[in-house]
C-alpha atoms as a PDB file:
ATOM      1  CA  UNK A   1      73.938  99.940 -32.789  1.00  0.00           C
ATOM      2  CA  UNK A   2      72.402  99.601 -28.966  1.00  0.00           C
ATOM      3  CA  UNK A   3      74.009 101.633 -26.451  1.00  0.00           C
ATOM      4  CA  UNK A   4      74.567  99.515 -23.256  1.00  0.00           C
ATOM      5  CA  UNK A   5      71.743 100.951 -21.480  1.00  0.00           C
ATOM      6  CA  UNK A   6      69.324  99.587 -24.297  1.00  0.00           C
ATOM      7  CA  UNK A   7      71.267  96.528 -24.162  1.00  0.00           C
ATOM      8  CA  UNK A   8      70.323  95.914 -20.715  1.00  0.00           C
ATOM      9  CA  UNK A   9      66.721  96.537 -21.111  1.00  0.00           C
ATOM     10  CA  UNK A  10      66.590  94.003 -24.333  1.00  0.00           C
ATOM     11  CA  UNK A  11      68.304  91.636 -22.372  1.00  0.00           C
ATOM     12  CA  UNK A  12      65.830  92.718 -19.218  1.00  0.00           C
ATOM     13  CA  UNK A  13      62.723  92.594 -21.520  1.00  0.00           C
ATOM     14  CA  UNK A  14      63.888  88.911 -23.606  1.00  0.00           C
ATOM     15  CA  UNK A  15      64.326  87.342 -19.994  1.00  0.00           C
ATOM     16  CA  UNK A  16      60.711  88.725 -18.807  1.00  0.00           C
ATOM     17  CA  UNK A  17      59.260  87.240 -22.107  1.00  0.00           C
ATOM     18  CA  UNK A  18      61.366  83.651 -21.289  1.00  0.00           C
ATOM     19  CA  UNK A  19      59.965  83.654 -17.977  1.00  0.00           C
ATOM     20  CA  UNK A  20      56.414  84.253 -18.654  1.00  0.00           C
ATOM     21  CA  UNK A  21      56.494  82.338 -21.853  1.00  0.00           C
ATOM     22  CA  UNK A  22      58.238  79.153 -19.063  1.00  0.00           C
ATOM     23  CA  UNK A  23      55.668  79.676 -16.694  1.00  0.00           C
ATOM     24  CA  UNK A  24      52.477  79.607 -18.764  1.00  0.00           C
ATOM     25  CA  UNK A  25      53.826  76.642 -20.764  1.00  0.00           C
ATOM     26  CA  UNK A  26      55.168  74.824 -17.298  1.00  0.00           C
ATOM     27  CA  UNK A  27      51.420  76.170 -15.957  1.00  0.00           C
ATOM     28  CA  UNK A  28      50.076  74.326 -19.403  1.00  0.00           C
ATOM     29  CA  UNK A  29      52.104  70.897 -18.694  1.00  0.00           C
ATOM     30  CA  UNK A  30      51.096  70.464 -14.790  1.00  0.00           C
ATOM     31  CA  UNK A  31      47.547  71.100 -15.236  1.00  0.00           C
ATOM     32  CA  UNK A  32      47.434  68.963 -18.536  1.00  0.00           C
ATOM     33  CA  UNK A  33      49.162  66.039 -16.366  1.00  0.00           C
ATOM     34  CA  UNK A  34      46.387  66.799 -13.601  1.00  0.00           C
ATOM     35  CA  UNK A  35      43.771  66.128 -16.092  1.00  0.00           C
ATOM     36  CA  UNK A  36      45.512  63.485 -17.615  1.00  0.00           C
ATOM     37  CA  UNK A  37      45.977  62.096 -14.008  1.00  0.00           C
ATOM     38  CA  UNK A  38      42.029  62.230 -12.819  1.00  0.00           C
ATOM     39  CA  UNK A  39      40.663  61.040 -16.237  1.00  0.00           C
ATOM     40  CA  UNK A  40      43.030  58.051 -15.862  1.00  0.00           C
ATOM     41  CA  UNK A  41      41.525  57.068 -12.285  1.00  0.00           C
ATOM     42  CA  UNK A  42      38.183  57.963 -13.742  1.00  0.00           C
ATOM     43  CA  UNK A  43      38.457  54.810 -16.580  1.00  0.00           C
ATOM     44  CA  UNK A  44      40.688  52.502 -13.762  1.00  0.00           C
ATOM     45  CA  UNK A  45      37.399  52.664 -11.795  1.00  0.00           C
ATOM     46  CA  UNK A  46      34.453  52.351 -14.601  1.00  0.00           C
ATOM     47  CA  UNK A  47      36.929  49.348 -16.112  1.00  0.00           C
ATOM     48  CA  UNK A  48      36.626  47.768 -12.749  1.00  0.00           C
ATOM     49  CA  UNK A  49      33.435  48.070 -12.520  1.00  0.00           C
ATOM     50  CA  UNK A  50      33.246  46.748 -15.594  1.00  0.00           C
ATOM     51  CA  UNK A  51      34.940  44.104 -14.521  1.00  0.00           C
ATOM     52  CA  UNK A  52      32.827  43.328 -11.823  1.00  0.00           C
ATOM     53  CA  UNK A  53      29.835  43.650 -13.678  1.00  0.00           C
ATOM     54  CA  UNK A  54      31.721  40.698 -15.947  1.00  0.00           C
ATOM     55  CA  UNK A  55      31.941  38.378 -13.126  1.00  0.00           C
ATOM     56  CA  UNK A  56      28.582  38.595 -11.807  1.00  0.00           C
ATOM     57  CA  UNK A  57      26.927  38.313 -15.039  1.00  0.00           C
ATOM     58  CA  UNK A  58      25.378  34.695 -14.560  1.00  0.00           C
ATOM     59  CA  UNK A  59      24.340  35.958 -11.145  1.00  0.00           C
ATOM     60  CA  UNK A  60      21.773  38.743 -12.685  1.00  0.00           C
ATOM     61  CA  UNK A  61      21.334  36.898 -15.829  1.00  0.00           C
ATOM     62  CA  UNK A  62      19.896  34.151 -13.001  1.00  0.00           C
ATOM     63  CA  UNK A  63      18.081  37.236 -11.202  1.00  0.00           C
ATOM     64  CA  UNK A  64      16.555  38.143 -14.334  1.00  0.00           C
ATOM     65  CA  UNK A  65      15.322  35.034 -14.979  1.00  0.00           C
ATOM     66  CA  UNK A  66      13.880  34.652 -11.597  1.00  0.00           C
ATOM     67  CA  UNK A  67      11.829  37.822 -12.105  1.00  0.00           C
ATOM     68  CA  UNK A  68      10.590  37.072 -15.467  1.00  0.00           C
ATOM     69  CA  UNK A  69       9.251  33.383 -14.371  1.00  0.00           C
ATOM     70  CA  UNK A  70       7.835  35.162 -11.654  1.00  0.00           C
ATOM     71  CA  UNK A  71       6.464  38.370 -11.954  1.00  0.00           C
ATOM     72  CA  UNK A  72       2.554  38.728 -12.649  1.00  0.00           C
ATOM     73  CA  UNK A  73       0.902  39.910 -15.903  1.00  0.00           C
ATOM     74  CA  UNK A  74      -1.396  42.398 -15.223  1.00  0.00           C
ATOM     75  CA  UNK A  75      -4.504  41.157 -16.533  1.00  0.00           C
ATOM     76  CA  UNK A  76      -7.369  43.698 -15.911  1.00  0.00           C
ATOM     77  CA  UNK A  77      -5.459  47.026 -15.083  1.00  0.00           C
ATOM     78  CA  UNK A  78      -9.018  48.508 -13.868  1.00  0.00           C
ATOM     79  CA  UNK A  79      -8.968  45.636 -10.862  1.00  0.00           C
ATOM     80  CA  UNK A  80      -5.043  46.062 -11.321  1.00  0.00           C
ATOM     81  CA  UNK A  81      -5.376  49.301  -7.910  1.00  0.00           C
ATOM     82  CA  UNK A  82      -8.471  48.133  -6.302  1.00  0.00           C
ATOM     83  CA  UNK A  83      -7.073  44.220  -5.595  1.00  0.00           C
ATOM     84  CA  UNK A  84      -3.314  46.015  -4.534  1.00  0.00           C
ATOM     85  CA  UNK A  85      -4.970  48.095  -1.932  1.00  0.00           C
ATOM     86  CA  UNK A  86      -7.304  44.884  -0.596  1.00  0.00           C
ATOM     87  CA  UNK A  87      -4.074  42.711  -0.278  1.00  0.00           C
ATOM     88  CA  UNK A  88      -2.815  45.790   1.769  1.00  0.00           C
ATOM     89  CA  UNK A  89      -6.136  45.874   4.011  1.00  0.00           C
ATOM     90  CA  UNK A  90      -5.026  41.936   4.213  1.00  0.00           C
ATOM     91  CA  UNK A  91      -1.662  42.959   5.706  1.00  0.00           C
ATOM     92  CA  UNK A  92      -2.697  45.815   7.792  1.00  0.00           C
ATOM     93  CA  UNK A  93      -5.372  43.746   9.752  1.00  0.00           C
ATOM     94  CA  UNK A  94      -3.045  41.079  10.242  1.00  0.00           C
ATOM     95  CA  UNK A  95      -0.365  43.178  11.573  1.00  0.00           C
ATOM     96  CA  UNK A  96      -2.508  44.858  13.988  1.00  0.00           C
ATOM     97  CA  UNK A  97      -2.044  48.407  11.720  1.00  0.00           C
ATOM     98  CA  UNK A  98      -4.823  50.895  11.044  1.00  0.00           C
ATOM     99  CA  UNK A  99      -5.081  51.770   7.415  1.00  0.00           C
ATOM    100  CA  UNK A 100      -6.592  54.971   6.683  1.00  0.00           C
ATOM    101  CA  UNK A 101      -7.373  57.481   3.469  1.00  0.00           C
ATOM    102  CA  UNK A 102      -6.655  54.812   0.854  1.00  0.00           C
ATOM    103  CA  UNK A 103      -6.696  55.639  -2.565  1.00  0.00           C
ATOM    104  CA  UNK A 104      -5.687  54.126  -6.271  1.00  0.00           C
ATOM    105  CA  UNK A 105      -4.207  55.745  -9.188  1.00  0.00           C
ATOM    106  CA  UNK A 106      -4.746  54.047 -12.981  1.00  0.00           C
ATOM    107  CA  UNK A 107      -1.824  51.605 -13.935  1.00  0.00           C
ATOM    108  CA  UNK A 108       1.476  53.733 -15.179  1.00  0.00           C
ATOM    109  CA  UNK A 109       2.827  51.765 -18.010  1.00  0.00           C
ATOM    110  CA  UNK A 110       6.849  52.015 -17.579  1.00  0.00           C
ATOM    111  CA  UNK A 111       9.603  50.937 -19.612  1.00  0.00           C
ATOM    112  CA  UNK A 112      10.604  47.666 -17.274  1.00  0.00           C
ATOM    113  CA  UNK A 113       7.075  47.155 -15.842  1.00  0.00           C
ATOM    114  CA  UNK A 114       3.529  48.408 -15.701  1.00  0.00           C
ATOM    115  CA  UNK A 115       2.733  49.984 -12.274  1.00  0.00           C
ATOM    116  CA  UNK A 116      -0.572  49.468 -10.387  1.00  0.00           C
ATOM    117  CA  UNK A 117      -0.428  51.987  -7.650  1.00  0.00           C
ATOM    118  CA  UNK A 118      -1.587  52.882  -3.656  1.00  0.00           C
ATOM    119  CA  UNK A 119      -1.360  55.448  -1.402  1.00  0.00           C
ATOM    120  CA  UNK A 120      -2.426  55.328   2.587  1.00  0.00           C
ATOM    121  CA  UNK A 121      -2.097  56.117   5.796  1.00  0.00           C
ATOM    122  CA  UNK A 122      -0.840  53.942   8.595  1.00  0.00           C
ATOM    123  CA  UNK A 123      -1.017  54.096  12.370  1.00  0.00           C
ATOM    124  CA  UNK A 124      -0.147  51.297  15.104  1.00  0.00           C
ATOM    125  CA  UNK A 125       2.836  50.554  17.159  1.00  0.00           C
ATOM    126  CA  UNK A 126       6.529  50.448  16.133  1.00  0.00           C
ATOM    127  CA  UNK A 127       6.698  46.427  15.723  1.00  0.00           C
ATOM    128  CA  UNK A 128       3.234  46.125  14.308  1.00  0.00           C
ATOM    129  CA  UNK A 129       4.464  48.455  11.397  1.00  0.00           C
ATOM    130  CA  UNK A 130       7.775  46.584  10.974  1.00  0.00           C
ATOM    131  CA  UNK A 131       5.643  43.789  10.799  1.00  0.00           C
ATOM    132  CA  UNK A 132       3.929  45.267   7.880  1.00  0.00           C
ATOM    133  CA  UNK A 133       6.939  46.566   6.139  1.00  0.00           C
ATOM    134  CA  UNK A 134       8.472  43.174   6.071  1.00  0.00           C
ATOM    135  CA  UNK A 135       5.071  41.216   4.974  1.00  0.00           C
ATOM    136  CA  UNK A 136       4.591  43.540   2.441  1.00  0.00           C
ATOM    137  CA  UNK A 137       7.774  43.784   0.954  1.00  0.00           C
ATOM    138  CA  UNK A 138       7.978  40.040  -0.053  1.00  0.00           C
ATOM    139  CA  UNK A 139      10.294  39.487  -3.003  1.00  0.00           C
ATOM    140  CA  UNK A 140       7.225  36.831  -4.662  1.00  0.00           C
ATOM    141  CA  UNK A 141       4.661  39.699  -4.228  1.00  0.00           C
ATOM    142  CA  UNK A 142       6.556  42.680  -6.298  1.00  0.00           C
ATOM    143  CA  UNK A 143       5.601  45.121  -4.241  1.00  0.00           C
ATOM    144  CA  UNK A 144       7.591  48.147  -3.585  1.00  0.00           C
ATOM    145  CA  UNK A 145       7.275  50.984  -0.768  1.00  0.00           C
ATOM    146  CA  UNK A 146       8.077  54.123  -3.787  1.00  0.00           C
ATOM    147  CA  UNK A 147       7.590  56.847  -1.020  1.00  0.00           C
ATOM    148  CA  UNK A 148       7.517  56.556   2.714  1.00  0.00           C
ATOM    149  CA  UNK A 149       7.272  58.668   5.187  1.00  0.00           C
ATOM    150  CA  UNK A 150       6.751  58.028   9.151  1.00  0.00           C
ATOM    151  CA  UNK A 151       6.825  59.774  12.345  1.00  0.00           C
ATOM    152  CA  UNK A 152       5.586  59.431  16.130  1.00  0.00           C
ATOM    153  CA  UNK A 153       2.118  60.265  16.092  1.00  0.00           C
ATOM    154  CA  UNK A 154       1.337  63.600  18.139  1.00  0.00           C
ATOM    155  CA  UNK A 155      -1.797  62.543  19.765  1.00  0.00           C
ATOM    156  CA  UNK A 156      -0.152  59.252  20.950  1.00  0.00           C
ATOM    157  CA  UNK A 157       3.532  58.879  21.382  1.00  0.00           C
ATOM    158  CA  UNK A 158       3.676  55.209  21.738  1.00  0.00           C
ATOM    159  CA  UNK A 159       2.354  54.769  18.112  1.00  0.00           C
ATOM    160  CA  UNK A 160       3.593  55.536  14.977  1.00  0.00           C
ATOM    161  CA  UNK A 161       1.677  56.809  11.385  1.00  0.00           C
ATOM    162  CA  UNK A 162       3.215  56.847   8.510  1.00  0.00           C
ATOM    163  CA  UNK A 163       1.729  57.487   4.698  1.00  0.00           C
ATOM    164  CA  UNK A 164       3.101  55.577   2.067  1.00  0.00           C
ATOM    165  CA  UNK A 165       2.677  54.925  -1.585  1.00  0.00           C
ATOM    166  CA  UNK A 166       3.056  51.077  -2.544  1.00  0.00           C
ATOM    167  CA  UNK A 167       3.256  49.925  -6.434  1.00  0.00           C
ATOM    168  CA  UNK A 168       2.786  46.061  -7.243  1.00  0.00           C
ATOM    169  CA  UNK A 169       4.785  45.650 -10.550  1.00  0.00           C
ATOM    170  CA  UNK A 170       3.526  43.754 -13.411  1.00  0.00           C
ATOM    171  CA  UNK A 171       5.315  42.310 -16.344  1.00  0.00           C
ATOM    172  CA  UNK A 172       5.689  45.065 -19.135  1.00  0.00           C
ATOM    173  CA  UNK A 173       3.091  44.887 -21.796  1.00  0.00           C
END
């Protein structure tokens, strides 16, 4: 038999117990929902993109096509760096931009294309290089600006140089 002192402290400790065993399974429940909540919104958003990607199928499927019909075979990959960097010399001197320190790495073979590859320096005024940008970057050419970087040039403010590495992508082999 329990005197009523040791009553009280049973009853004391059993309602301790309930509470903490309440809270951690309440604590359980909320952040289970929480998860529950975020990895819902996580598939609502990839199954509308999804979605999306759905409806605009024939779109790249067209796009695809496009660039297949279109894109060069690299022929000779040794002529592959040497003829990129003369069609930039082309641009350059007809956008009124100095090209400077030009040099050609070996073809990279990637997984969606095979790479011929340029780097060089640029100097000339703010227009003449948009000018270049935008002759260069012509959708029918393949050519792609992979690093860029341009500031104001410290001897002369009103001109810009920049030094950029340009790959011309070929159809994969």
């Amino acid at each position: 038999m329990m005197t009523p002192r040791e009553k009280k402290l049973g009853i004391a400790v059993a309602c301790v117990v309930l509470f903490i065993g309440n809270y951690l399974l309440i604590e359980f429940f909320v952040k289970e929902s929480l998860r529950l909540r975020e990895e819902r919104t996580r598939k609502t958003v990839e199954l509308a993109r999804r979605a999306a990607s759905l409806e605009e199928r024939a779109l790249w499927e067209g796009r695809a096509q496009w660039a297949r019909s279109r894109q060069p075979v690299m022929l000779k990959p040794d002529r592959a760096g040497p003829d990129l960097l003369e069609a930039v010399r082309q641009v350059a001197s007809k956008a009124g931009v100095q090209l400077d320190a030009p040099t050609f790495d070996k073809p990279d073979n990637r997984p969606h294309c095979s790479a011929a590859l340029v780097s060089f320096e640029v100097r000339g005024s703010w227009k003449a290089l948009c000018s270049f940008l935008r002759e260069m970057q012509d959708p029918e050419k393949f050519v792609v600006f992979e690093s860029a970087q341009l500031q104001v040039d410290s001897a002369d403010k009103t001109q810009m140089k920049g030094v950029f590495r340009v790959a011309k992508w070929y159809a994969p082999r």
